[in-house]
N, C-alpha and C. Protein backbone atom coordinates (compact mmCIF):
# COMPACT_ATOMS: atom_id res chain seq x y z
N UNK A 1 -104.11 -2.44 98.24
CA UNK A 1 -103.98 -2.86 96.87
C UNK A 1 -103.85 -4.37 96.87
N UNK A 2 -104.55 -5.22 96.22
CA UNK A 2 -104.89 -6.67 96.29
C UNK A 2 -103.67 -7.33 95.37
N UNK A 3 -103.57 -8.34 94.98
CA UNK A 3 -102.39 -9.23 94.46
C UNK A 3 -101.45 -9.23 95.34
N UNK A 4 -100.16 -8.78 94.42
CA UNK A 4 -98.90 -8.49 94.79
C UNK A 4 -99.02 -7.58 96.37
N UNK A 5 -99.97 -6.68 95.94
CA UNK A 5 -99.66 -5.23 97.21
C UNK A 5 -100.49 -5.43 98.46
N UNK A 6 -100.98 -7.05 98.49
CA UNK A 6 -101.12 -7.45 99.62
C UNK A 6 -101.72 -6.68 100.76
N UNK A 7 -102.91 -5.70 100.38
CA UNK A 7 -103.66 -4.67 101.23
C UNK A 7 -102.84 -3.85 101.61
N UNK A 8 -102.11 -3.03 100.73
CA UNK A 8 -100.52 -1.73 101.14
C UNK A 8 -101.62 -0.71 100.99
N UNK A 9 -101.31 0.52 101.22
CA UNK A 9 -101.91 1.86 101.15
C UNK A 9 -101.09 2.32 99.83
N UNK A 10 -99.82 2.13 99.87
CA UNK A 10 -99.06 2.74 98.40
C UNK A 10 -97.92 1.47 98.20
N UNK A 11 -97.69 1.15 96.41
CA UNK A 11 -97.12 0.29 96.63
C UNK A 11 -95.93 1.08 95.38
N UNK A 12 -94.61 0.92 95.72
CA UNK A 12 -93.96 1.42 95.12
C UNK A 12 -92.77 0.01 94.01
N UNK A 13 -93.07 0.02 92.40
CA UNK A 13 -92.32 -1.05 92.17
C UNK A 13 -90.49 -0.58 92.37
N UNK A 14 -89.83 -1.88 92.23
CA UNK A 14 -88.64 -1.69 92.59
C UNK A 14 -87.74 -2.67 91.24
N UNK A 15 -86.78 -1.92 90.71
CA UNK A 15 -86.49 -2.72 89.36
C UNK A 15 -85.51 -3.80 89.86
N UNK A 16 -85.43 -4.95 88.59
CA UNK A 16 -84.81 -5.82 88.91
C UNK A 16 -83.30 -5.28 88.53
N UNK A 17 -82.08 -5.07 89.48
CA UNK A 17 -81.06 -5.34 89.17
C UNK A 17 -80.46 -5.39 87.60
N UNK A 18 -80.68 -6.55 87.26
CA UNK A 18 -79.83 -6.84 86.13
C UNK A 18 -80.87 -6.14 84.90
N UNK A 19 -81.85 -6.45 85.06
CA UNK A 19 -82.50 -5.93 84.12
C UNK A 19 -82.49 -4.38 83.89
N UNK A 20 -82.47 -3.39 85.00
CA UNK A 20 -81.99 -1.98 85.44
C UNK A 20 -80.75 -1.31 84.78
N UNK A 21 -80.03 -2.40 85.06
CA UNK A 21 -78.36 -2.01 84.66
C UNK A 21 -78.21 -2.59 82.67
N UNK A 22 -78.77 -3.33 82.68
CA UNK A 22 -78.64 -3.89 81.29
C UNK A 22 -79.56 -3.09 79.61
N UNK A 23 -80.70 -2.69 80.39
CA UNK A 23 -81.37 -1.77 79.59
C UNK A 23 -81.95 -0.82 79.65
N UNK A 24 -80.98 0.36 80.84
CA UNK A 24 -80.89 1.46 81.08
C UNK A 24 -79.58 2.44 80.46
N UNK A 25 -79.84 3.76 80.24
CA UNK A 25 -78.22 4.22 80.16
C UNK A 25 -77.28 4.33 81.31
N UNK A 26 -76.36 3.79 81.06
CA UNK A 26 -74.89 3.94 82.07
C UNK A 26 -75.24 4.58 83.11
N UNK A 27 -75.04 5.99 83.35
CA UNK A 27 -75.01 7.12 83.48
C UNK A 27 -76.70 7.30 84.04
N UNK A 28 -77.54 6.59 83.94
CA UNK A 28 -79.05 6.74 84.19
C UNK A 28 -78.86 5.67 85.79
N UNK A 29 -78.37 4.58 85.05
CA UNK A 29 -78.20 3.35 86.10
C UNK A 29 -77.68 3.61 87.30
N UNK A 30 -76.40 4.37 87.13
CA UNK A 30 -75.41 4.62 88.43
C UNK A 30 -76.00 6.22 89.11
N UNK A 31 -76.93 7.30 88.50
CA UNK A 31 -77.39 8.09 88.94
C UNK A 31 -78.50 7.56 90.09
N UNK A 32 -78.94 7.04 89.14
CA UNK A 32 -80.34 6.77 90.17
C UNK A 32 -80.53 5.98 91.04
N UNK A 33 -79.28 4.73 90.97
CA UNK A 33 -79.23 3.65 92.11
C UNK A 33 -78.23 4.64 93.40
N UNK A 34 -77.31 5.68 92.62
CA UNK A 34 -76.77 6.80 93.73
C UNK A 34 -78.22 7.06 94.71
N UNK A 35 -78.64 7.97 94.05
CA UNK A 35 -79.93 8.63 94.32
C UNK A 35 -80.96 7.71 95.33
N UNK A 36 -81.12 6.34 95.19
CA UNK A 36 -81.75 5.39 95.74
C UNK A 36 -81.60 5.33 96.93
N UNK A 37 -80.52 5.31 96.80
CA UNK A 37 -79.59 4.95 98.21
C UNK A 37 -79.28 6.22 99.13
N UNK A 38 -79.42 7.43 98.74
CA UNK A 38 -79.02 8.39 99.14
C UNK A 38 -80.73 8.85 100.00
N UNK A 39 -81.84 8.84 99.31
CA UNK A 39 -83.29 8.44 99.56
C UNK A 39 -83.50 7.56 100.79
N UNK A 40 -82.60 6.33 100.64
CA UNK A 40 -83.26 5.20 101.61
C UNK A 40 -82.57 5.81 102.93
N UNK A 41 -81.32 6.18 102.65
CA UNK A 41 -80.46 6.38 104.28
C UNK A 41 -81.05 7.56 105.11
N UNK A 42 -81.80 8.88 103.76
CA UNK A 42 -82.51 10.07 104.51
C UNK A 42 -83.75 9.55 105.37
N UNK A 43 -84.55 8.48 104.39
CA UNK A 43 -86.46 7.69 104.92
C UNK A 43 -85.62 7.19 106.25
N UNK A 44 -84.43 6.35 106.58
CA UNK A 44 -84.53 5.65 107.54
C UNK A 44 -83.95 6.15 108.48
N UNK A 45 -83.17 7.55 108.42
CA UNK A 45 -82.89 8.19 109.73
C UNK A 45 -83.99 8.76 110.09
N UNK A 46 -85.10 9.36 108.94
CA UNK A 46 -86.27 9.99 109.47
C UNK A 46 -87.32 9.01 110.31
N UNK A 47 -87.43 7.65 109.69
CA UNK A 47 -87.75 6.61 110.31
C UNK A 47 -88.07 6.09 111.29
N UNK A 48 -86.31 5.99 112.01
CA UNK A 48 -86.23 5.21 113.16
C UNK A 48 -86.37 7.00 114.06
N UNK A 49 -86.61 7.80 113.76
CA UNK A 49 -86.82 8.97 114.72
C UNK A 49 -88.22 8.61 115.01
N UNK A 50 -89.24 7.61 114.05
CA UNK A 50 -90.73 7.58 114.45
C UNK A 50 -90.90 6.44 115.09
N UNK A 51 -89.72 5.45 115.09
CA UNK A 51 -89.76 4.29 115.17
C UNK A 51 -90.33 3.08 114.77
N UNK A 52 -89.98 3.52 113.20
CA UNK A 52 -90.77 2.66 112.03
C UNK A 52 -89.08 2.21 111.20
N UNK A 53 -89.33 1.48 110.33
CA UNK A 53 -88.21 1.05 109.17
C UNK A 53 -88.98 1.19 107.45
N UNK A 54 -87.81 1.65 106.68
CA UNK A 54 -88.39 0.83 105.56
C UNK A 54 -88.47 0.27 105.34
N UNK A 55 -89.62 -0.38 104.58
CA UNK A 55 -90.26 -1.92 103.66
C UNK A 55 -89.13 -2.79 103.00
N UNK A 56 -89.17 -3.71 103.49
CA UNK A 56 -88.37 -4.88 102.77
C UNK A 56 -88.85 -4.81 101.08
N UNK A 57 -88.16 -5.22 100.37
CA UNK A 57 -88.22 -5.69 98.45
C UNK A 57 -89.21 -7.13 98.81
N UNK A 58 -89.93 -6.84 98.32
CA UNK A 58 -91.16 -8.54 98.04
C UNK A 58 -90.51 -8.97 96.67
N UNK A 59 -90.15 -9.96 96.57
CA UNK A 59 -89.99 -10.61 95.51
C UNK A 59 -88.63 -10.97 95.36
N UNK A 60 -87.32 -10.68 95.90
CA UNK A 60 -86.20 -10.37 95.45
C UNK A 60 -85.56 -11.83 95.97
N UNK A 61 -85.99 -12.36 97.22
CA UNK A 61 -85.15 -13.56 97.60
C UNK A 61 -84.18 -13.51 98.72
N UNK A 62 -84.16 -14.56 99.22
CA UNK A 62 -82.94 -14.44 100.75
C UNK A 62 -82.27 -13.83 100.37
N UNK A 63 -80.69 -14.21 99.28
CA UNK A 63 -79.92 -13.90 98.97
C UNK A 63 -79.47 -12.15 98.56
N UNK A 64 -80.64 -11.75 97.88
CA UNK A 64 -80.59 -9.98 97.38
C UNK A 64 -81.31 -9.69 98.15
N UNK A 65 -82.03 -10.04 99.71
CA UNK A 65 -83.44 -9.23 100.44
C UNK A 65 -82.70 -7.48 100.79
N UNK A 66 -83.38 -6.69 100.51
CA UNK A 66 -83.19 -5.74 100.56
C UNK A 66 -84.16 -4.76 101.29
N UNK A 67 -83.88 -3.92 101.70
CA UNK A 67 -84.85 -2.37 102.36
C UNK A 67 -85.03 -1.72 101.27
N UNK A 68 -85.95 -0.34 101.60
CA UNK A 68 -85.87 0.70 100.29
C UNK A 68 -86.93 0.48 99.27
N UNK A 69 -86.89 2.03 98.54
CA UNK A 69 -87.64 1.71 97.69
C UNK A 69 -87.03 2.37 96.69
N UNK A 70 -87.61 2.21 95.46
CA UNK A 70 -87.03 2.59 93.95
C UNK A 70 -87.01 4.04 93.81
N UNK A 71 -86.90 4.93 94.61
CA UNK A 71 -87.32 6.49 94.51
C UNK A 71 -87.48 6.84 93.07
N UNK A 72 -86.85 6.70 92.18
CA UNK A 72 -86.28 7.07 91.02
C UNK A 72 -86.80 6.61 90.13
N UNK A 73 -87.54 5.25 90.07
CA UNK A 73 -88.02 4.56 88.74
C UNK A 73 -89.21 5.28 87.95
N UNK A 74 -90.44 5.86 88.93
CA UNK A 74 -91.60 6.32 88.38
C UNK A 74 -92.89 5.78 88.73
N UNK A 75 -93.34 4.65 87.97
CA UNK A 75 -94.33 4.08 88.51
C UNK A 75 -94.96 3.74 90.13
N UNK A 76 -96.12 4.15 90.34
CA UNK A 76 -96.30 3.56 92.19
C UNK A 76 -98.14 3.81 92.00
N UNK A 77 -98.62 3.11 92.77
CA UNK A 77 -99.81 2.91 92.53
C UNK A 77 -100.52 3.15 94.69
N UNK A 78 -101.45 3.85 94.55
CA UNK A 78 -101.62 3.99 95.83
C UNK A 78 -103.41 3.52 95.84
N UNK A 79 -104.00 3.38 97.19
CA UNK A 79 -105.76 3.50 97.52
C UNK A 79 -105.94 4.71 97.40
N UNK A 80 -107.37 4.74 96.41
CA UNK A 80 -108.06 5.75 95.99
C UNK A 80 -108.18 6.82 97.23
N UNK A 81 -108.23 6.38 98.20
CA UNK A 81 -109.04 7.23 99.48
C UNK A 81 -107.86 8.03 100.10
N UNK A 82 -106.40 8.16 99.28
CA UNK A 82 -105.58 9.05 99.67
C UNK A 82 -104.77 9.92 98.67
N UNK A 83 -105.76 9.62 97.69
CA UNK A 83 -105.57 10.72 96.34
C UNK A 83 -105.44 12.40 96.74
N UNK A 84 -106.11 12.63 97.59
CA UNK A 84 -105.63 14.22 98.44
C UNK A 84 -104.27 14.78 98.86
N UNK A 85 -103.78 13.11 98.79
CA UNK A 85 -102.15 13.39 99.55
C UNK A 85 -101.08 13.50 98.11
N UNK A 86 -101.92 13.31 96.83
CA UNK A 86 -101.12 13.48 95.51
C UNK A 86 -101.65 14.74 94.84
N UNK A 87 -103.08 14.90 94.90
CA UNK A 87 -103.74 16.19 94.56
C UNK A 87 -103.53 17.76 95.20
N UNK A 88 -103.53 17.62 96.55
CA UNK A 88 -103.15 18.54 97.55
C UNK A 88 -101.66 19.22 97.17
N UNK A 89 -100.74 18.40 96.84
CA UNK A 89 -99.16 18.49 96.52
C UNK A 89 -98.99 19.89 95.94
N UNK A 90 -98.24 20.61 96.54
CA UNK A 90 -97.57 21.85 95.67
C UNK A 90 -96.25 21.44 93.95
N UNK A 91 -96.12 20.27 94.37
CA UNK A 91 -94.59 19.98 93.71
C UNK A 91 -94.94 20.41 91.97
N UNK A 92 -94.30 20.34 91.16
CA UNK A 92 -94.18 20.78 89.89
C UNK A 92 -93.79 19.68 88.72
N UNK A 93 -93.05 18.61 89.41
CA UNK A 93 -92.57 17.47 88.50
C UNK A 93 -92.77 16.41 89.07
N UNK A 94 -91.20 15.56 89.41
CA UNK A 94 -91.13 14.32 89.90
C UNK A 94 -91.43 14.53 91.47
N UNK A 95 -90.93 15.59 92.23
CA UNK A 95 -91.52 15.46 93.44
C UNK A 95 -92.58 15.76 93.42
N UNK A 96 -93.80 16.40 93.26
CA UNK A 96 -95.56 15.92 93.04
C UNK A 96 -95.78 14.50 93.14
N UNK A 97 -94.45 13.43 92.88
CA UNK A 97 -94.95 12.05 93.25
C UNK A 97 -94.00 11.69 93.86
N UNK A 98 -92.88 11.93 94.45
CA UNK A 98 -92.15 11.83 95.74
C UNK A 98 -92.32 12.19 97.39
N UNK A 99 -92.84 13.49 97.16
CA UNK A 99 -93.39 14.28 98.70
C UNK A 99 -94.45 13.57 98.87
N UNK A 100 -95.53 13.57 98.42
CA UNK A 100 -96.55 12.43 98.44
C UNK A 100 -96.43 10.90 99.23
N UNK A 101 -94.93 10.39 99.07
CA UNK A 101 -95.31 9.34 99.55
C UNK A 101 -94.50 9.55 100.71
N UNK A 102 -93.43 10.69 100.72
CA UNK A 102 -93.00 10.62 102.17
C UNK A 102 -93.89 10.95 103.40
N UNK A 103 -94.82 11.75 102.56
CA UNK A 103 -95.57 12.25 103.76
C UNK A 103 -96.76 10.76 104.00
N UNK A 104 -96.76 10.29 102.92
CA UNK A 104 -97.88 8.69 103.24
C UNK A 104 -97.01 8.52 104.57
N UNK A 105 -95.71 8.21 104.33
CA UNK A 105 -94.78 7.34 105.37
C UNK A 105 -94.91 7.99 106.56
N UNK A 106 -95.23 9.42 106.67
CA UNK A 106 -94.98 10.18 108.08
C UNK A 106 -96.19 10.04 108.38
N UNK A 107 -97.43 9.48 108.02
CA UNK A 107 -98.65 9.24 108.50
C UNK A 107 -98.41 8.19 108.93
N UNK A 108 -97.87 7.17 108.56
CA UNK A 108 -97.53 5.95 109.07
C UNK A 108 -98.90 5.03 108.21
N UNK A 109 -98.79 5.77 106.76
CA UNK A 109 -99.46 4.32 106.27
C UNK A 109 -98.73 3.40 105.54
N UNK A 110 -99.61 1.98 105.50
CA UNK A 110 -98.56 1.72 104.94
C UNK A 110 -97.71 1.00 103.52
N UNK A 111 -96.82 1.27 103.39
CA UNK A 111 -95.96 1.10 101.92
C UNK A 111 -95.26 -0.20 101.77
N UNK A 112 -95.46 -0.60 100.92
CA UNK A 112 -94.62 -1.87 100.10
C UNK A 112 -93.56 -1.22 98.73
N UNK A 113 -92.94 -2.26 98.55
CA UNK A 113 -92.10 -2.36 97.11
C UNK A 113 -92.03 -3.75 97.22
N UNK A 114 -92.34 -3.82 96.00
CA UNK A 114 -92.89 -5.49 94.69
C UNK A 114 -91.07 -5.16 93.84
N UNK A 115 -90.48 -6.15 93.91
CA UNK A 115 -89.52 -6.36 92.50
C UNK A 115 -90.19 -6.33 91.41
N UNK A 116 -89.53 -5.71 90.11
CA UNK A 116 -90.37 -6.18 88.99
C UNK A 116 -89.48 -6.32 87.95
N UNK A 117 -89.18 -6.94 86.65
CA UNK A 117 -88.34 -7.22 85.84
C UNK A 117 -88.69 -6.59 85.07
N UNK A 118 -89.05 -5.13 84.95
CA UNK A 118 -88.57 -4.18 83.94
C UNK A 118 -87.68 -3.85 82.72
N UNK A 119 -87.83 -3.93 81.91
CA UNK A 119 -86.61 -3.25 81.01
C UNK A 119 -87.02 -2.64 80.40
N UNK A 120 -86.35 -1.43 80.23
CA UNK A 120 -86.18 -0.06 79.85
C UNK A 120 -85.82 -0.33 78.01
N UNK A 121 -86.46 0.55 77.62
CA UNK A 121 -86.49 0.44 75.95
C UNK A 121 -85.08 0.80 75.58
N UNK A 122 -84.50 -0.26 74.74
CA UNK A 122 -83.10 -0.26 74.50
C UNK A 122 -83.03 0.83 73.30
N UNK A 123 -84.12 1.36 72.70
CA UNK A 123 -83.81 3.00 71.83
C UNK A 123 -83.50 4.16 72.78
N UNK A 124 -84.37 4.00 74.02
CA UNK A 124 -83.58 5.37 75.02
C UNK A 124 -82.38 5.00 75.40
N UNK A 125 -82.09 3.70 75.55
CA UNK A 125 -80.39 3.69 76.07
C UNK A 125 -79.83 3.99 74.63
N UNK A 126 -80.08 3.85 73.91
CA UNK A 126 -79.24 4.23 72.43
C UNK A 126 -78.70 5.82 72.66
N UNK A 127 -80.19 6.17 72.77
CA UNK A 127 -80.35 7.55 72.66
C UNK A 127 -79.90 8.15 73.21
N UNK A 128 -79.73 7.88 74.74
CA UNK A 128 -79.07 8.62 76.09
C UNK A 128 -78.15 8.61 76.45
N UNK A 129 -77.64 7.48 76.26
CA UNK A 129 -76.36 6.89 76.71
C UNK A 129 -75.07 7.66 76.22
N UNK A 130 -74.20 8.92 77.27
CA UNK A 130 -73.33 9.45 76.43
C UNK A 130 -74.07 10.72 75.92
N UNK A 131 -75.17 11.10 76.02
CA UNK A 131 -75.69 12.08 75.64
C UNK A 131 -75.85 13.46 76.95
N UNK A 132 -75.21 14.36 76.92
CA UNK A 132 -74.63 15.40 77.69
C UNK A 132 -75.86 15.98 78.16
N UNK A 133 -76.91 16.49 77.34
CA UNK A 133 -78.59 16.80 78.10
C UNK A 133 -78.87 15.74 78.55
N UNK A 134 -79.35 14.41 78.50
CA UNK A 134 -79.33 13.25 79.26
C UNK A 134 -78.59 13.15 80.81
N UNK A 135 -77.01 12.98 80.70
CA UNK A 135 -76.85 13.04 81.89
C UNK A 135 -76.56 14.89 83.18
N UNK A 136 -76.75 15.77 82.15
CA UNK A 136 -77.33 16.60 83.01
C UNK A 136 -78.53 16.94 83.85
N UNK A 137 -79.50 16.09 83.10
CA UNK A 137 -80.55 15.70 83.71
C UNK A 137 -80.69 14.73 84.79
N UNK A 138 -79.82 14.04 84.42
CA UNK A 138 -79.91 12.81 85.72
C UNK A 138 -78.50 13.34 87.03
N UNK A 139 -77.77 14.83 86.86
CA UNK A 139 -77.15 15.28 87.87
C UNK A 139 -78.35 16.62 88.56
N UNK A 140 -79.38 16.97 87.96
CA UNK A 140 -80.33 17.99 88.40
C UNK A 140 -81.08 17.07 89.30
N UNK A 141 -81.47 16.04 88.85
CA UNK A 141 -82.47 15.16 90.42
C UNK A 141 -81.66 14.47 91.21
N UNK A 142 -80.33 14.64 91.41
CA UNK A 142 -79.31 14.50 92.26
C UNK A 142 -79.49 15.52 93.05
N UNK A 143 -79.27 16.67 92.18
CA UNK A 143 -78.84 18.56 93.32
C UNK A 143 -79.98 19.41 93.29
N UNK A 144 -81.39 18.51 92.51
CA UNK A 144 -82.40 19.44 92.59
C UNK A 144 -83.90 18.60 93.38
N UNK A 145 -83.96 17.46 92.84
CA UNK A 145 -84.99 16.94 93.45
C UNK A 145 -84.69 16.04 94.53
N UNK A 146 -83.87 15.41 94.50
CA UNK A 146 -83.42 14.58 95.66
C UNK A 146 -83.54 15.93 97.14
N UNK A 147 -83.26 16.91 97.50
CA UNK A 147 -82.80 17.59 98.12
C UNK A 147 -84.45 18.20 98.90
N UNK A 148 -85.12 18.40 97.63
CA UNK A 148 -86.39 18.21 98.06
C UNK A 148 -87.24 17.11 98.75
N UNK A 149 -87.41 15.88 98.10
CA UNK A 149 -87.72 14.91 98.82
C UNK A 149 -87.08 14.50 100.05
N UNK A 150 -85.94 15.20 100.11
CA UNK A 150 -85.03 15.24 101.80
C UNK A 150 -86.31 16.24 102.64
N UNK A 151 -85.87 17.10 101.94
CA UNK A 151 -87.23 18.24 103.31
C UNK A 151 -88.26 18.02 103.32
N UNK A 152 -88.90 16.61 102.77
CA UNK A 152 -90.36 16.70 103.16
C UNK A 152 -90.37 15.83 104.35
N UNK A 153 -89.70 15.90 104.58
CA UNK A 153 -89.58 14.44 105.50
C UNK A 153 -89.57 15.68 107.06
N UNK A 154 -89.02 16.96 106.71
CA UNK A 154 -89.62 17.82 108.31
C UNK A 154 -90.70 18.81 107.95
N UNK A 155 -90.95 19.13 106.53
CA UNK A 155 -91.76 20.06 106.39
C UNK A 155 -93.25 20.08 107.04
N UNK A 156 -94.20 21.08 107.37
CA UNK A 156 -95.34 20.62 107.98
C UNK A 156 -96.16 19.88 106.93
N UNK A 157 -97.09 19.08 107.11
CA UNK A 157 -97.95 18.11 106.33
C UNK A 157 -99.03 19.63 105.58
N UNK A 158 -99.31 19.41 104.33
CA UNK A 158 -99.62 20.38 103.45
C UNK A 158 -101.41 19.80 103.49
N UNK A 159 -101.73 18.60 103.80
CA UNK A 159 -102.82 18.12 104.17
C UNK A 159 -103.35 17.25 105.23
């Protein structure tokens, strides 16, 4: 992927911090940066078993340089010529675009994350924020999808 993604095979964006926390809901913010982190520590024990690391943050600066990627945000853009590895997918929701890229990673192609200064539409934080279907939803891809994107990381490759 040319520009930013600097010839990557999949490039996954990664939100900015302040912008994340400021025009997201509460409860969305602290789920999913949980979740992030809970993602990066599973990729990098599976990782260093291949003897690879995760991708540094492009954009972020000495000071915040970081590993990881945004598991949680949504957006990721990959080369056409591994659309099989998103098409092929059994998954049903958000993992249909999670297993996908773990298994990119267990091929060993390879992945970036770009910072990006995102902000999230301040009517869904209205809306969500404090709202009980809202954050039950954001405790189900804690105990439902996160758990999945853990096992793809031994499951056999589906393509």
């Amino acid at each position: 992927l040319g520009q930013g993604g600097g010839g990557f095979d999949v490039v996954v964006p990664w939100r900015n911090v302040r912008s994340f926390q400021e025009t997201y809901p509460i409860e969305q913010f602290h789920s999913e940066t949980y979740g992030n982190l809970y993602l990066d520590a599973v990729a990098k024990e599976a990782l260093r078993g291949m003897g690879a690391e995760l991708p540094r943050v492009q954009g972020v600066g000495e000071k915040g340089r970081r590993e990881g990627l945004d598991w949680h945000f949504g957006p990721f853009a990959f080369r056409a010529k591994h659309l099989n590895l998103w098409t092929e997918c059994t998954g049903e929701m958000y993992d249909a675009q999670l297993v996908p890229i773990v298994h990119a990673m267990r091929k060993g192609l390879s992945i970036t994350s770009i910072q990006v200064d995102y902000h999230g539409p301040l009517q869904m934080k209205a809306e969500e924020e404090g709202n009980i279907t809202f954050i039950e939803k954001r405790l189900w891809q804690l105990n439902d999808l996160d758990p999945r994107v853990k096992k793809a990381w031994s499951e056999e490759f589906y393509c």
